[in-house]
C-alpha atoms as a PDB file:
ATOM      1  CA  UNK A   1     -47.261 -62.850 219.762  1.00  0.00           C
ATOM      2  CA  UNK A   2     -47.661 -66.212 217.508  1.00  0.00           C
ATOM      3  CA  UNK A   3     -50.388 -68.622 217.542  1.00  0.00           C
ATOM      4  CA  UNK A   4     -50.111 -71.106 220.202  1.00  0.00           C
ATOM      5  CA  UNK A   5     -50.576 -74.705 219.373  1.00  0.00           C
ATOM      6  CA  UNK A   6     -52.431 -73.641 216.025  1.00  0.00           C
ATOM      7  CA  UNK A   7     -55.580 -72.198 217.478  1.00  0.00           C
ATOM      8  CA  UNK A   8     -56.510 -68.686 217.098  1.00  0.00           C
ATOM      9  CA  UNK A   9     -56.012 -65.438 218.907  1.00  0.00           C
ATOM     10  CA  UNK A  10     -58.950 -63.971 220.590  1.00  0.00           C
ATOM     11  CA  UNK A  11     -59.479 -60.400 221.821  1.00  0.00           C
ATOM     12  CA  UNK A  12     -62.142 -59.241 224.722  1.00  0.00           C
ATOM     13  CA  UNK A  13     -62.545 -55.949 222.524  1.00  0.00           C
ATOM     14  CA  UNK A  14     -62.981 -56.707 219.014  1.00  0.00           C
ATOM     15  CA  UNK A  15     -62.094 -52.538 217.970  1.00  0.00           C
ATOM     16  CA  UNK A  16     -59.332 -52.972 220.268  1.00  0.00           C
ATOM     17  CA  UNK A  17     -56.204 -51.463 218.927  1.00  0.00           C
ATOM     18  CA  UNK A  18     -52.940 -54.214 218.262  1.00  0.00           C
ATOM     19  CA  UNK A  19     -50.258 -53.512 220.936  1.00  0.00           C
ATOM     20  CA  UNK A  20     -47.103 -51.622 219.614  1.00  0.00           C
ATOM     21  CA  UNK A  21     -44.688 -53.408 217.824  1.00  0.00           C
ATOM     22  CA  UNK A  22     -41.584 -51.476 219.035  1.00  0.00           C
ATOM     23  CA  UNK A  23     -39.179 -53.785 221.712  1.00  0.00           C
ATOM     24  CA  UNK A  24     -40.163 -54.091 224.518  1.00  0.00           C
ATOM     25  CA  UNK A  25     -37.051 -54.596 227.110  1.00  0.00           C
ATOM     26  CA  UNK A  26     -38.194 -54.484 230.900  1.00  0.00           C
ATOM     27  CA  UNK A  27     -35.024 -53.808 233.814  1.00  0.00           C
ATOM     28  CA  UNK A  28     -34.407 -56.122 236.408  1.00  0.00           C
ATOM     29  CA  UNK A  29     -36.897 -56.888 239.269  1.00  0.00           C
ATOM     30  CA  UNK A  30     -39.977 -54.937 237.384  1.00  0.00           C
ATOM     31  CA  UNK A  31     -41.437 -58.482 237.892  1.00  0.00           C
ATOM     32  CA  UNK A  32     -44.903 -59.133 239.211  1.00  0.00           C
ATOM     33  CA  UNK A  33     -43.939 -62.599 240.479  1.00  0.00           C
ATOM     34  CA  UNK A  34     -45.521 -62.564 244.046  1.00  0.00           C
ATOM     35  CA  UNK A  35     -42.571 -63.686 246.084  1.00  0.00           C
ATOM     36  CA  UNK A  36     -40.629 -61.173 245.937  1.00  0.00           C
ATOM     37  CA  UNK A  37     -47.460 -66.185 222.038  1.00  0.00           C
ATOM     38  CA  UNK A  38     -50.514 -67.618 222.207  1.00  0.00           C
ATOM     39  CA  UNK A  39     -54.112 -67.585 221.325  1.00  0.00           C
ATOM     40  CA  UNK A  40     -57.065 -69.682 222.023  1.00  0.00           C
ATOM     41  CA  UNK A  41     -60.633 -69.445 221.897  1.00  0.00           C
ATOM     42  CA  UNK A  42     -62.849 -68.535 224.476  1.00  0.00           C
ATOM     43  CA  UNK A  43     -66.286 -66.161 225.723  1.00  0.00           C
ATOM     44  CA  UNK A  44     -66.898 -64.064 228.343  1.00  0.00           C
ATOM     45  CA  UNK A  45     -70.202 -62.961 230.346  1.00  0.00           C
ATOM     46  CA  UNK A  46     -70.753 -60.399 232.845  1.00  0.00           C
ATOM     47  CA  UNK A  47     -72.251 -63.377 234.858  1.00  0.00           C
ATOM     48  CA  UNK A  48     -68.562 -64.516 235.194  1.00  0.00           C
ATOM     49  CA  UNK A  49     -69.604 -67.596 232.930  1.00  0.00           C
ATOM     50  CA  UNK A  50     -65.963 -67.704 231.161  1.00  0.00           C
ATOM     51  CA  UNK A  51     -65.832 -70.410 228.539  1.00  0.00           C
ATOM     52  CA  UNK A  52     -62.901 -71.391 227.547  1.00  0.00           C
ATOM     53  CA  UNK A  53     -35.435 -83.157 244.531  1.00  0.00           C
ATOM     54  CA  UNK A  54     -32.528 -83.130 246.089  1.00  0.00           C
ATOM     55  CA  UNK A  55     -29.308 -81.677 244.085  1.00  0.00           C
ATOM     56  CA  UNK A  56     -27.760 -85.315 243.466  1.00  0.00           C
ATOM     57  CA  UNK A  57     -27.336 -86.687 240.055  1.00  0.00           C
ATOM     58  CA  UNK A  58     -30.481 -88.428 238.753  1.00  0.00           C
ATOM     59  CA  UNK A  59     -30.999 -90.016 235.175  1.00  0.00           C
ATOM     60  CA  UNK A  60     -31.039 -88.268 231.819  1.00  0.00           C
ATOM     61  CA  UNK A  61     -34.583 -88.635 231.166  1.00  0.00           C
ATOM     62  CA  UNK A  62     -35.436 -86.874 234.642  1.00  0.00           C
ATOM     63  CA  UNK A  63     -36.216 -83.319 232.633  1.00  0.00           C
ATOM     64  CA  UNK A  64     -38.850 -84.794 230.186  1.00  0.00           C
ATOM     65  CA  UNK A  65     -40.760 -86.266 232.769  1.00  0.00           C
ATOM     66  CA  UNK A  66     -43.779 -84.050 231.902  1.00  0.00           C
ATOM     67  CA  UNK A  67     -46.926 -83.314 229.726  1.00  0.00           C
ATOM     68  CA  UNK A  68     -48.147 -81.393 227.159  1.00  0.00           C
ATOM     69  CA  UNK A  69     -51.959 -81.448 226.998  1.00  0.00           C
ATOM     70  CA  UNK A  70     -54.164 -81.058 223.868  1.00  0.00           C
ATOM     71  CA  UNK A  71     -55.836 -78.363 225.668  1.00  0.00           C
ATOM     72  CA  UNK A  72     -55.510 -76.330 228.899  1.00  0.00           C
ATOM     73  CA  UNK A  73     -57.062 -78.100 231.924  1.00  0.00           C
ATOM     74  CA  UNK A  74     -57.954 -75.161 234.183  1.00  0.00           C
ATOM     75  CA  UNK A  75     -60.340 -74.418 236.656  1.00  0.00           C
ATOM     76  CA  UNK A  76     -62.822 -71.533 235.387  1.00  0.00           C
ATOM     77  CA  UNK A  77     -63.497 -68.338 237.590  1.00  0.00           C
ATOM     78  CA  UNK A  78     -66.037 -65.557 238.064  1.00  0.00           C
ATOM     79  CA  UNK A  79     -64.681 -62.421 239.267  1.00  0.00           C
ATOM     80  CA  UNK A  80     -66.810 -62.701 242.162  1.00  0.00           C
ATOM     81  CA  UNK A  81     -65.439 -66.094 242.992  1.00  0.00           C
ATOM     82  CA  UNK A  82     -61.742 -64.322 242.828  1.00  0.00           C
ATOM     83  CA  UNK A  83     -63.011 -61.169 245.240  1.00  0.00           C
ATOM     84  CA  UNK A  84     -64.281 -64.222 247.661  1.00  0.00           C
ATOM     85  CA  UNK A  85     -60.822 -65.900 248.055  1.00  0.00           C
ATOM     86  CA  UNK A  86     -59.160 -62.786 248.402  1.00  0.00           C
ATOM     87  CA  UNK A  87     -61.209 -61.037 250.877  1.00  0.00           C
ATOM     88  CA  UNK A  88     -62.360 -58.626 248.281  1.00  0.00           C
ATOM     89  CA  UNK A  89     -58.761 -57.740 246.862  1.00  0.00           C
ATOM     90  CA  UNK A  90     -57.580 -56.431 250.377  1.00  0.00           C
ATOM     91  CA  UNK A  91     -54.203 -54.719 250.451  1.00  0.00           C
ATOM     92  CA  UNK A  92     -53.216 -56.952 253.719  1.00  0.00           C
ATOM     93  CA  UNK A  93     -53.833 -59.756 251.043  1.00  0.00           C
ATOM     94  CA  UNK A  94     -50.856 -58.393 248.513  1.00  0.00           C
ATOM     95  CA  UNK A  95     -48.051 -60.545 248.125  1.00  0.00           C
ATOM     96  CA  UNK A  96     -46.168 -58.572 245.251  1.00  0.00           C
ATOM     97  CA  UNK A  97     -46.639 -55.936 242.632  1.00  0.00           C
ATOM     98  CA  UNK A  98     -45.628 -55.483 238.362  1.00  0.00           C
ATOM     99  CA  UNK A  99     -45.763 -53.921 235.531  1.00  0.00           C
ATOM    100  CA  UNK A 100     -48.704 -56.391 234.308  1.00  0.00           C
ATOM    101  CA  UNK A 101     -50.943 -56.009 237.781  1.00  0.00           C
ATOM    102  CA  UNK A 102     -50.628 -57.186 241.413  1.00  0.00           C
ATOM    103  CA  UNK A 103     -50.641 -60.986 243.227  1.00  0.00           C
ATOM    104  CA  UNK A 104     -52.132 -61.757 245.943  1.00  0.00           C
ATOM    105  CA  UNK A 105     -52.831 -64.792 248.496  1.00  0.00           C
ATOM    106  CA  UNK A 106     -56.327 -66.464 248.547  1.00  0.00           C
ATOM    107  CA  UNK A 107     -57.753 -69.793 249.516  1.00  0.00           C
ATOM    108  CA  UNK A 108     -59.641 -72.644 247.852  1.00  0.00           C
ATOM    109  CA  UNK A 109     -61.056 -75.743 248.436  1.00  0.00           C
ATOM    110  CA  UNK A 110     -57.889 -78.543 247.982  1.00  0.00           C
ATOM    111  CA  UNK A 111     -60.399 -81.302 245.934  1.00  0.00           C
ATOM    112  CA  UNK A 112     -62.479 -78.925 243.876  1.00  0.00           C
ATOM    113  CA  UNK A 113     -60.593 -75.740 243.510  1.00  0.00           C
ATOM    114  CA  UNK A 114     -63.550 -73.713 244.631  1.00  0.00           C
ATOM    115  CA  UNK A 115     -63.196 -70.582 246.407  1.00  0.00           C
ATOM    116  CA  UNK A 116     -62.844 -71.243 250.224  1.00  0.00           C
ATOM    117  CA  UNK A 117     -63.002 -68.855 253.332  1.00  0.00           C
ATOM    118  CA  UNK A 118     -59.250 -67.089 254.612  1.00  0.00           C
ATOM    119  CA  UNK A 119     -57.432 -69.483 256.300  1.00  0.00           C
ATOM    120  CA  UNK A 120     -59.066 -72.837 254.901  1.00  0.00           C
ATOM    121  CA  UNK A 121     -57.994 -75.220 252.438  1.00  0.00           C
ATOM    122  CA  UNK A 122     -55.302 -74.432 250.147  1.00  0.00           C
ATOM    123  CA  UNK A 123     -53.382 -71.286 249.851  1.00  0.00           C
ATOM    124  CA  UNK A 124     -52.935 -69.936 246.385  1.00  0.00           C
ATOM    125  CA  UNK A 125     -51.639 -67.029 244.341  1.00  0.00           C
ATOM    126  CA  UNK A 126     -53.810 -65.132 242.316  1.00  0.00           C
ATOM    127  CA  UNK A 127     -52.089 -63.018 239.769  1.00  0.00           C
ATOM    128  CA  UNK A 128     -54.695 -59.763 239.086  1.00  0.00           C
ATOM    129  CA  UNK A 129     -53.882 -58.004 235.791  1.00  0.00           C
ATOM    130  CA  UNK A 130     -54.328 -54.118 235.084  1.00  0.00           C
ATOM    131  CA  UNK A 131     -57.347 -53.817 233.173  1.00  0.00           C
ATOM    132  CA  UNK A 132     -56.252 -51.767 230.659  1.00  0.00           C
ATOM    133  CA  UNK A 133     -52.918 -53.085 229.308  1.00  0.00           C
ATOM    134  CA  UNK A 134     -53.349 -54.975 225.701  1.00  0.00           C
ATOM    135  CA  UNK A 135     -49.711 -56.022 226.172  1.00  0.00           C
ATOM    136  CA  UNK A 136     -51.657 -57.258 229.397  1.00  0.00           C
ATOM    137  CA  UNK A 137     -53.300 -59.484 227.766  1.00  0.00           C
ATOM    138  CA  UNK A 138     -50.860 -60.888 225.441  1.00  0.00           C
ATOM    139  CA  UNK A 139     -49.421 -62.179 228.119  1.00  0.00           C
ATOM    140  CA  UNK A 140     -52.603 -63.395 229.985  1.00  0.00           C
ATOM    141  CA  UNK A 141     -53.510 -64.999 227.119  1.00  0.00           C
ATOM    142  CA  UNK A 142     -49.815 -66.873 226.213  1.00  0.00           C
ATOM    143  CA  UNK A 143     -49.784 -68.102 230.330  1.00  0.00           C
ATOM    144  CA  UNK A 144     -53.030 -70.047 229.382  1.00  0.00           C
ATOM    145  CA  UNK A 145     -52.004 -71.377 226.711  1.00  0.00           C
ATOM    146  CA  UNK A 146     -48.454 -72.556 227.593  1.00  0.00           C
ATOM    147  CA  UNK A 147     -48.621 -73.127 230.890  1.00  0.00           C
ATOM    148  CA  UNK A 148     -52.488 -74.411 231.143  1.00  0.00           C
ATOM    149  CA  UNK A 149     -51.221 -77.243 228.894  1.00  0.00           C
ATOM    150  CA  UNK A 150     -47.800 -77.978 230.434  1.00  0.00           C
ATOM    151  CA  UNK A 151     -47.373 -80.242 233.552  1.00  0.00           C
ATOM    152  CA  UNK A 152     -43.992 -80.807 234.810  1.00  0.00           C
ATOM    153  CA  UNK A 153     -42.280 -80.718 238.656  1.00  0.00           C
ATOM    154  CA  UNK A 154     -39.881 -77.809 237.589  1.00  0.00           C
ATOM    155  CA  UNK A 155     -42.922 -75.687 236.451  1.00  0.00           C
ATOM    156  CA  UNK A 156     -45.461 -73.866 238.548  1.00  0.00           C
ATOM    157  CA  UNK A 157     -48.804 -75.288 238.416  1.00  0.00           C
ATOM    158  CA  UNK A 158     -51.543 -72.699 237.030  1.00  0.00           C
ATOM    159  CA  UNK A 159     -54.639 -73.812 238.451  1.00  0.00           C
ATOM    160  CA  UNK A 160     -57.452 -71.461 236.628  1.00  0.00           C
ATOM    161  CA  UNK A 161     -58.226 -68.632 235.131  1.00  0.00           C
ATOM    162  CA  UNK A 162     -60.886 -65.574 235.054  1.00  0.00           C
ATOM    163  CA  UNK A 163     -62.227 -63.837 231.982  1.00  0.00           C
ATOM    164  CA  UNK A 164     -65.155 -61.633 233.360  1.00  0.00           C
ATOM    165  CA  UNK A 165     -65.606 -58.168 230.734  1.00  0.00           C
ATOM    166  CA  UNK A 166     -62.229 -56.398 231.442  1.00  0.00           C
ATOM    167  CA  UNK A 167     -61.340 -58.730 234.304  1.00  0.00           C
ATOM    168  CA  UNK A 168     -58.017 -60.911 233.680  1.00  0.00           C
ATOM    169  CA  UNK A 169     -56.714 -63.445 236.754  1.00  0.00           C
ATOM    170  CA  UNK A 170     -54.620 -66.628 237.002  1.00  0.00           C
ATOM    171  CA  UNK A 171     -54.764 -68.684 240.000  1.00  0.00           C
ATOM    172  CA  UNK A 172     -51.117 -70.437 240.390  1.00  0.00           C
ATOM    173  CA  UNK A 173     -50.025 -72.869 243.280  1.00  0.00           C
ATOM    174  CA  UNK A 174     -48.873 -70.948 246.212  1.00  0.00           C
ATOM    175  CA  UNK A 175     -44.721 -71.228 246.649  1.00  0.00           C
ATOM    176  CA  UNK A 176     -43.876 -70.986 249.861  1.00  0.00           C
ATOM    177  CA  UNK A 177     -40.369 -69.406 249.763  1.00  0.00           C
ATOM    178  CA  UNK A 178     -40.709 -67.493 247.212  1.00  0.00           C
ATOM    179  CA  UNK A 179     -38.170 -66.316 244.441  1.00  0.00           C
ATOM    180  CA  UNK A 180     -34.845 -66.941 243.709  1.00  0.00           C
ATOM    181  CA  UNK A 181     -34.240 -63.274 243.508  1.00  0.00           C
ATOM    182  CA  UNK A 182     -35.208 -62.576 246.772  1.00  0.00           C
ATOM    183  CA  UNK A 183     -33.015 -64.910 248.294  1.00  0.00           C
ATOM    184  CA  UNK A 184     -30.284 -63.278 245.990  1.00  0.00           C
ATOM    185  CA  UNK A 185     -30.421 -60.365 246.635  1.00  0.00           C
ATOM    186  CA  UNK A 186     -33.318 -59.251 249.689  1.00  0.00           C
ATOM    187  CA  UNK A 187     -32.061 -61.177 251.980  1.00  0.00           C
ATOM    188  CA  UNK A 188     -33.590 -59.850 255.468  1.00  0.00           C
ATOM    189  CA  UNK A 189     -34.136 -61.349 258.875  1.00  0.00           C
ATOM    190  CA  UNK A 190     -37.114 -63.799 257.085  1.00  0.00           C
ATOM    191  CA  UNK A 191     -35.034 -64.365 254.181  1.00  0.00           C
ATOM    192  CA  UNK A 192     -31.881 -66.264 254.665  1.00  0.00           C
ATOM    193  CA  UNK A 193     -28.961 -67.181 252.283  1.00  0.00           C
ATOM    194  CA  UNK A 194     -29.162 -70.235 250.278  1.00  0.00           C
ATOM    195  CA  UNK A 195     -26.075 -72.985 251.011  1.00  0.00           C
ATOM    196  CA  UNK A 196     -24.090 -74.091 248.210  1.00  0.00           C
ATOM    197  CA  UNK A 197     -26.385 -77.078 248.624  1.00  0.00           C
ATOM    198  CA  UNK A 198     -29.608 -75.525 247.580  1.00  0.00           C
ATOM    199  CA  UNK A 199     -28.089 -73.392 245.300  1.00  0.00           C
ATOM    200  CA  UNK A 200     -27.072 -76.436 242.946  1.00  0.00           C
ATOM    201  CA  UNK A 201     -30.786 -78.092 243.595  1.00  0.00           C
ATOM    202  CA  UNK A 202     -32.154 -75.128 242.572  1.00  0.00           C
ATOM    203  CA  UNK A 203     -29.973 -74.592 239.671  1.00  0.00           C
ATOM    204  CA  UNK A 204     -30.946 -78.428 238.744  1.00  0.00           C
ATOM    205  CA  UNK A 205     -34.514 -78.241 239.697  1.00  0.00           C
ATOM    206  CA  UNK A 206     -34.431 -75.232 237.115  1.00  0.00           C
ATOM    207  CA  UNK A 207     -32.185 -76.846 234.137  1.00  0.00           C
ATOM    208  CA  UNK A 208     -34.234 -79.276 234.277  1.00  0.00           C
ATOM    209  CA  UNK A 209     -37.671 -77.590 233.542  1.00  0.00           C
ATOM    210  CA  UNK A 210     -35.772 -75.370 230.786  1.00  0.00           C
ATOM    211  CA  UNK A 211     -34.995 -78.764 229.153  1.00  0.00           C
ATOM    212  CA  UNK A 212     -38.299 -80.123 229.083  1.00  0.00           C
ATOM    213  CA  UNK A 213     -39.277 -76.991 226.797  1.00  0.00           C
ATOM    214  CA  UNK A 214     -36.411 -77.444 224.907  1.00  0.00           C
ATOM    215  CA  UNK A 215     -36.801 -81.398 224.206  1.00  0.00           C
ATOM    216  CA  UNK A 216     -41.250 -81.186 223.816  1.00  0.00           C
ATOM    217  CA  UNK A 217     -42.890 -82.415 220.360  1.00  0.00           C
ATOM    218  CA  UNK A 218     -43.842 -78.710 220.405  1.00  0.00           C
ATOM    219  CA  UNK A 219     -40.601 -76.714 221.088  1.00  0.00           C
ATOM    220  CA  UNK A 220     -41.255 -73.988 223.257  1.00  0.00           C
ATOM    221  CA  UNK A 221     -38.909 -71.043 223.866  1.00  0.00           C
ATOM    222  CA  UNK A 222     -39.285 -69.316 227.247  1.00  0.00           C
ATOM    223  CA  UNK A 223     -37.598 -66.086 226.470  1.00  0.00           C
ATOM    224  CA  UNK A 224     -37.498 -64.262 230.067  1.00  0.00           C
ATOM    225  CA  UNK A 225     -35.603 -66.695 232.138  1.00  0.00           C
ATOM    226  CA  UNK A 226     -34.538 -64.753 235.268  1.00  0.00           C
ATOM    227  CA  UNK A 227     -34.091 -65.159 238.717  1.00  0.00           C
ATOM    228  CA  UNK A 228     -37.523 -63.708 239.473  1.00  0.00           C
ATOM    229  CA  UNK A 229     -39.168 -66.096 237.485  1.00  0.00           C
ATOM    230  CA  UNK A 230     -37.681 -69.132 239.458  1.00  0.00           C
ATOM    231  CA  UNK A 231     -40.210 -69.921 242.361  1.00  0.00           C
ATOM    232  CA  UNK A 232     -39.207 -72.208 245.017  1.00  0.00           C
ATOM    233  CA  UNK A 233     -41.259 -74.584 247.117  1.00  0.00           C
ATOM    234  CA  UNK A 234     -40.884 -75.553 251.017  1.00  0.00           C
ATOM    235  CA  UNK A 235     -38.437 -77.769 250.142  1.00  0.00           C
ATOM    236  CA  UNK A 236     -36.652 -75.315 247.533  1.00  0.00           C
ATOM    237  CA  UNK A 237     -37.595 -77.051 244.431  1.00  0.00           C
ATOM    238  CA  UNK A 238     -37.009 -74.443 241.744  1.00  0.00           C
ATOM    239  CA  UNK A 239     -40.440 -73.960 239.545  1.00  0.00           C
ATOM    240  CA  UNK A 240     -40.058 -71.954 236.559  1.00  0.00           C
ATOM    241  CA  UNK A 241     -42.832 -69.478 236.027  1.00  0.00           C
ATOM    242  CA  UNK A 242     -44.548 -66.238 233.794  1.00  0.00           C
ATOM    243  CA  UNK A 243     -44.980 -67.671 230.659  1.00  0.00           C
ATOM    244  CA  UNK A 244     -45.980 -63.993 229.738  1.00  0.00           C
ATOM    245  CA  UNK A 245     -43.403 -63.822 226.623  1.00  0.00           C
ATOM    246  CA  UNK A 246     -43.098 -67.406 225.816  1.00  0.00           C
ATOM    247  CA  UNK A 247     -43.027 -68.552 222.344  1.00  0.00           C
ATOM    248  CA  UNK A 248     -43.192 -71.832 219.977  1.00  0.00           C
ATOM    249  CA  UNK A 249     -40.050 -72.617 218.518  1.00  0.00           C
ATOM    250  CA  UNK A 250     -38.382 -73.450 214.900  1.00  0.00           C
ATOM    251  CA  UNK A 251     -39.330 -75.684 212.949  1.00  0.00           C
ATOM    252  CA  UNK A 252     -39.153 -77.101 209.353  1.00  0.00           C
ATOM    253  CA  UNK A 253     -35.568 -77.286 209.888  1.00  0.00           C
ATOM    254  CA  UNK A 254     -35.451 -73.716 210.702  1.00  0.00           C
ATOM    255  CA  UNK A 255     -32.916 -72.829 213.250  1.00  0.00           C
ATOM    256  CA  UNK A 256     -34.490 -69.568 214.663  1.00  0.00           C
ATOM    257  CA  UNK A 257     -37.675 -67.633 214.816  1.00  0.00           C
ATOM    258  CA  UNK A 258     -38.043 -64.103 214.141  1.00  0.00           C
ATOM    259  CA  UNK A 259     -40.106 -62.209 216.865  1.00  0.00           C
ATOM    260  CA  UNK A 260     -40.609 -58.848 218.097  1.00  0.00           C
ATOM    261  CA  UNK A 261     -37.660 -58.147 220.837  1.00  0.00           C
ATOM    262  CA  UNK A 262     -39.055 -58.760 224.416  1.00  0.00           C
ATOM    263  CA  UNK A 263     -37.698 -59.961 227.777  1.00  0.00           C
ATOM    264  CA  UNK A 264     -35.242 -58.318 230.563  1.00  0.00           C
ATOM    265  CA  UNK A 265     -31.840 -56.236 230.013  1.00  0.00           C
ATOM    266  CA  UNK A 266     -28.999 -57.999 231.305  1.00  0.00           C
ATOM    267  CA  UNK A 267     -30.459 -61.703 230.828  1.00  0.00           C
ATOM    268  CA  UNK A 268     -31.235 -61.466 226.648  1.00  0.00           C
ATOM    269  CA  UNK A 269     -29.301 -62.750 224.439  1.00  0.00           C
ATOM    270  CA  UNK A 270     -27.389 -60.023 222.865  1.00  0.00           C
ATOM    271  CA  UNK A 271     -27.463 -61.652 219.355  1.00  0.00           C
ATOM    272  CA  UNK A 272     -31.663 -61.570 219.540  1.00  0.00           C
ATOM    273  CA  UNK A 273     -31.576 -57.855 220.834  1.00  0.00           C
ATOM    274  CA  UNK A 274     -29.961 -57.214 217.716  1.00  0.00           C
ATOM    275  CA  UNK A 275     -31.485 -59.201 215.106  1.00  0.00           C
ATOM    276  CA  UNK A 276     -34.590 -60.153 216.510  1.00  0.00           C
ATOM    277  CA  UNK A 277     -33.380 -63.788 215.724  1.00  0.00           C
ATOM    278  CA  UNK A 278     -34.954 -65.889 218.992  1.00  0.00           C
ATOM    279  CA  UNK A 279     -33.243 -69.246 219.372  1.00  0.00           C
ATOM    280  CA  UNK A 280     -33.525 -72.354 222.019  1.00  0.00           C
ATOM    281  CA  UNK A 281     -29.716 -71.076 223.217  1.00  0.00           C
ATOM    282  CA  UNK A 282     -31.296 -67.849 223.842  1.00  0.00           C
ATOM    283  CA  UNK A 283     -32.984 -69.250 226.964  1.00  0.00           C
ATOM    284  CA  UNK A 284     -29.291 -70.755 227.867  1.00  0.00           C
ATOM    285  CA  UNK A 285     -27.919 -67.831 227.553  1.00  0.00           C
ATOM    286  CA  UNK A 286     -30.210 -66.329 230.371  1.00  0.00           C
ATOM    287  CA  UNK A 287     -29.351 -69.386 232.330  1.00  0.00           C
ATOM    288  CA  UNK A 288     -25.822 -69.156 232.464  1.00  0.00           C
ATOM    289  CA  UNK A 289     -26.576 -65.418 233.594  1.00  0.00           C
ATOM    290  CA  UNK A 290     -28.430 -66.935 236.361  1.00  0.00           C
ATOM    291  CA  UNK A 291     -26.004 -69.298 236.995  1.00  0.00           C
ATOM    292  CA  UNK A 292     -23.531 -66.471 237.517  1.00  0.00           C
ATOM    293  CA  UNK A 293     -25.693 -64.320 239.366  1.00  0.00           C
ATOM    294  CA  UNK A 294     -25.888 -67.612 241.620  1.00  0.00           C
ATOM    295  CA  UNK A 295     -22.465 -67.948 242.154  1.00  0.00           C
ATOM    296  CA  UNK A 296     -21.371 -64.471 243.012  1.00  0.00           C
ATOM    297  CA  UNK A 297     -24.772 -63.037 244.973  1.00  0.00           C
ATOM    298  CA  UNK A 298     -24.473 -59.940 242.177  1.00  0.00           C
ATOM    299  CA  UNK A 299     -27.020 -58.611 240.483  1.00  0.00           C
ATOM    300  CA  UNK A 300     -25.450 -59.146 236.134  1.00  0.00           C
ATOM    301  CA  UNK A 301     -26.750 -56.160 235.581  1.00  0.00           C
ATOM    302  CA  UNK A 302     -27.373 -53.299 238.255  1.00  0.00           C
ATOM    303  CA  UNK A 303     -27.706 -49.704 237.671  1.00  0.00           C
ATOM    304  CA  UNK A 304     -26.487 -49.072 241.125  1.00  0.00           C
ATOM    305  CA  UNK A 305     -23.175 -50.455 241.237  1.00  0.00           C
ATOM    306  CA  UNK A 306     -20.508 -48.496 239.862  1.00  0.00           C
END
């Protein structure tokens, strides 16, 4: 993945090997998002010292009402702080599983962030990667960068980060109803389906963080926009989230970037699975197959259905 912001990438293992360069295309609902790049610098200790609305029309300048900060503003973990919020990684504590590692719930203090006891203070999500994946870590890495420096309503909030040896975490707000995918397509007796109501807010709420990417002094390009990846609040605000495979876009009057093909069958745009060619209407592309998915309660791509 590409520099982020300018800075430089940084790897735990400095004889690690560089992840394969072949594409990298992951099926439907392989995401780790709970409900169900980039480089920086930074150190690590064993010591866990890591360095490092409602659906009605509203005004045109709604989706740029946001930040981008010079650097990410994140709260820094041990691992041991991590095992403390989570009760030690406990199974009853999973909220949802991926190809990258598992999430699970854990509390901390609402003021300072700290690591609280279960049941107090805030609830959060805290995203545990597999150890051993470099692609892993790409994508670690690229969610600090991006999203520790973006602040906006239509993206979720990462909170902090861990860096301890082999140990990679993110700590996000918690979402309380989950994905949009779920409500899709798992509905159950806890999971209802959404009213033609909340299904525009949503679609909105999520337009509207897309935008802001597309319209910062540093383009970004999200490249994985899926139903998955849009978490929704109490009040079914759409947040956009995983920005695992997100990447800075043209410029210099460039109209595209070249990259290394990566994202989700069915919601890439077929011109950059061919070429390689990653443009900002590649992330509209996956929106309008959202959109559809939205509007029919089908899955745009499903191996099931004949």
């Amino acid at each position: 993945m590409g520099n982020c912001f300018g800075s430089q990438p940084v790897d735990p293992k400095s004889s690690s090997s560089k992840p394969n360069s072949s594409t990298r295309l992951c099926t439907p609902g392989t995401s780790s998002n709970y409900s169900n790049g980039g480089g920086f610098s930074a150190t690590s200790s064993s010591a866990g010292l890591t360095h490092f609305s409602a659906a009605s029309a509203a005004s045109d300048d709604t989706c740029l009402t946001g930040d981008i900060l010079p650097t990410p503003s994140l709260k820094i973990y041990s691992f041991d702080d991590l095992k403390n919020a989570t009760r030690n990684f406990k199974s009853d504590m999973v909220l949802g599983m991926g190809g990258f590692g598992t999430v699970f719930k854990g509390w901390v203090d609402e003021k300072t962030l700290a690591p609280a006891k279960f049941g107090t203070g805030m609830m959060v999500a805290i995203k545990k990667l597999n150890s051993e994946s470099i692609q892993g870590f790409e994508e670690w890495q690229a969610e600090v960068n991006f999203l520790g420096r973006l602040s906006h309503p239509n993206l979720v909030k990462l909170l902090g980060y861990c860096w301890d040896e082999k140990e990679l975490l993110l700590v996000y707000e918690f979402m309380q109803k989950g994905s949009l995918e779920n409500h899709l397509f798992r509905r159950s007796s806890v999971i209802q389906p959404l009213s033609w109501d909340i299904r525009l807010k949503i679609a909105i709420g999520a337009a509207r963080g897309l935008a802001f990417l597309h319209s910062s002094d540093k383009l970004i390009i999200y490249r994985d926009f899926k139903a998955s990846n849009i978490l929704l609040d109490g009040n079914y605000n759409a947040k956009i989230s995983d920005f695992g495979l997100a990447k800075l876009g043209p410029s210099g009057g460039n109209s595209h970037v070249t990259t290394r093909v990566m994202g989700t069958y069915g919601y890439a745009a077929p011109e950059y699975i061919a070429t390689g060619h990653l443009y900002v209407n590649s992330d509209v592309y996956g929106f309008g197959v959202v959109l559809l998915e939205m509007l029919t309660g089908l899955r745009a791509l499903d191996t099931k259905r004949s």
